[in-house]
Protein backbone atom coordinates (compact mmCIF):
# COMPACT_ATOMS: atom_id res chain seq x y z
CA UNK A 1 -176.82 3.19 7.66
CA UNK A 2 -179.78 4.96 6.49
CA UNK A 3 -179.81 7.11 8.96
CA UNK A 4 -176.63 8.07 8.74
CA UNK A 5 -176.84 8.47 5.02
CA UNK A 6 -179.91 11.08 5.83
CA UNK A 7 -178.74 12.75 8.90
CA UNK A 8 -175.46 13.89 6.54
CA UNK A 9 -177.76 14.92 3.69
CA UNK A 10 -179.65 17.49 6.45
CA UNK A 11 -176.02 18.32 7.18
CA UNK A 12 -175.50 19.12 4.02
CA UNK A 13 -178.25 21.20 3.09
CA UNK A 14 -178.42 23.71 6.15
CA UNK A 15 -175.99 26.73 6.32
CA UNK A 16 -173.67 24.94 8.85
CA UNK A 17 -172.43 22.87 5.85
CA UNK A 18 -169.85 26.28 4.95
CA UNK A 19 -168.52 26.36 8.49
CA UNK A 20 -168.20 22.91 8.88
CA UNK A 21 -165.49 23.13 5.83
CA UNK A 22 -163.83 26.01 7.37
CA UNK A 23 -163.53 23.82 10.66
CA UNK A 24 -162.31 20.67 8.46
CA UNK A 25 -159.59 22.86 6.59
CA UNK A 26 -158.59 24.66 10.32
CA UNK A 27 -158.12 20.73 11.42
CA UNK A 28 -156.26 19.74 8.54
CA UNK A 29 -153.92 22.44 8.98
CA UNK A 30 -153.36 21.60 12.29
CA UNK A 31 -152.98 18.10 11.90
CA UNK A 32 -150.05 19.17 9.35
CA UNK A 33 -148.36 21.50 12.27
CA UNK A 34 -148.44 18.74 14.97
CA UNK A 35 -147.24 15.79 12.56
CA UNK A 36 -144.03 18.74 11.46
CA UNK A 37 -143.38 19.17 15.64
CA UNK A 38 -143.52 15.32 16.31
CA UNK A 39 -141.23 14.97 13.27
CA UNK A 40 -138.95 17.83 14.32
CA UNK A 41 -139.00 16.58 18.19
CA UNK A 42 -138.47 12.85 17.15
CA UNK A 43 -135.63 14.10 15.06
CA UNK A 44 -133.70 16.17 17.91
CA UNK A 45 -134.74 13.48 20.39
CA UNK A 46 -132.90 10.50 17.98
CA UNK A 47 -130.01 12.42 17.84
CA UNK A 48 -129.88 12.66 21.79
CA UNK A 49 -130.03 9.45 21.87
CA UNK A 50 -127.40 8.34 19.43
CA UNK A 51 -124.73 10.56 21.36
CA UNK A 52 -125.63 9.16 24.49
CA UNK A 53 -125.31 5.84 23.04
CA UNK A 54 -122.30 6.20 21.35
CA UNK A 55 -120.06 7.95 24.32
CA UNK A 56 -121.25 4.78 26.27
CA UNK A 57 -119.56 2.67 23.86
């Protein structure tokens, strides 16, 4: 653990600390887009679904 503790504190205190923020907000944002396309596919998909379902009943 104490090398983990010290390898982030080395991290930290060289200059790829900035980018590495930059990189974590880029991810963030894109983990937001793909969760909104799932949702939006998952939505239009359950709909499909439920028609089909109900003109076989």
């Amino acid at each position: 653990m104490s090398k983990f503790v010290s390898s982030v504190k080395r991290f930290i205190v060289s200059e790829d600390g900035p980018t590495a923020v930059e990189y974590a907000v880029m991810l963030a944002l894109i983990i937001v887009v793909c969760l909104a396309a799932v949702s939006a596919v998952g939505s239009n998909a359950n709909a499909k679904f439920n028609k089909v379902a109900s003109m076989l009943s």
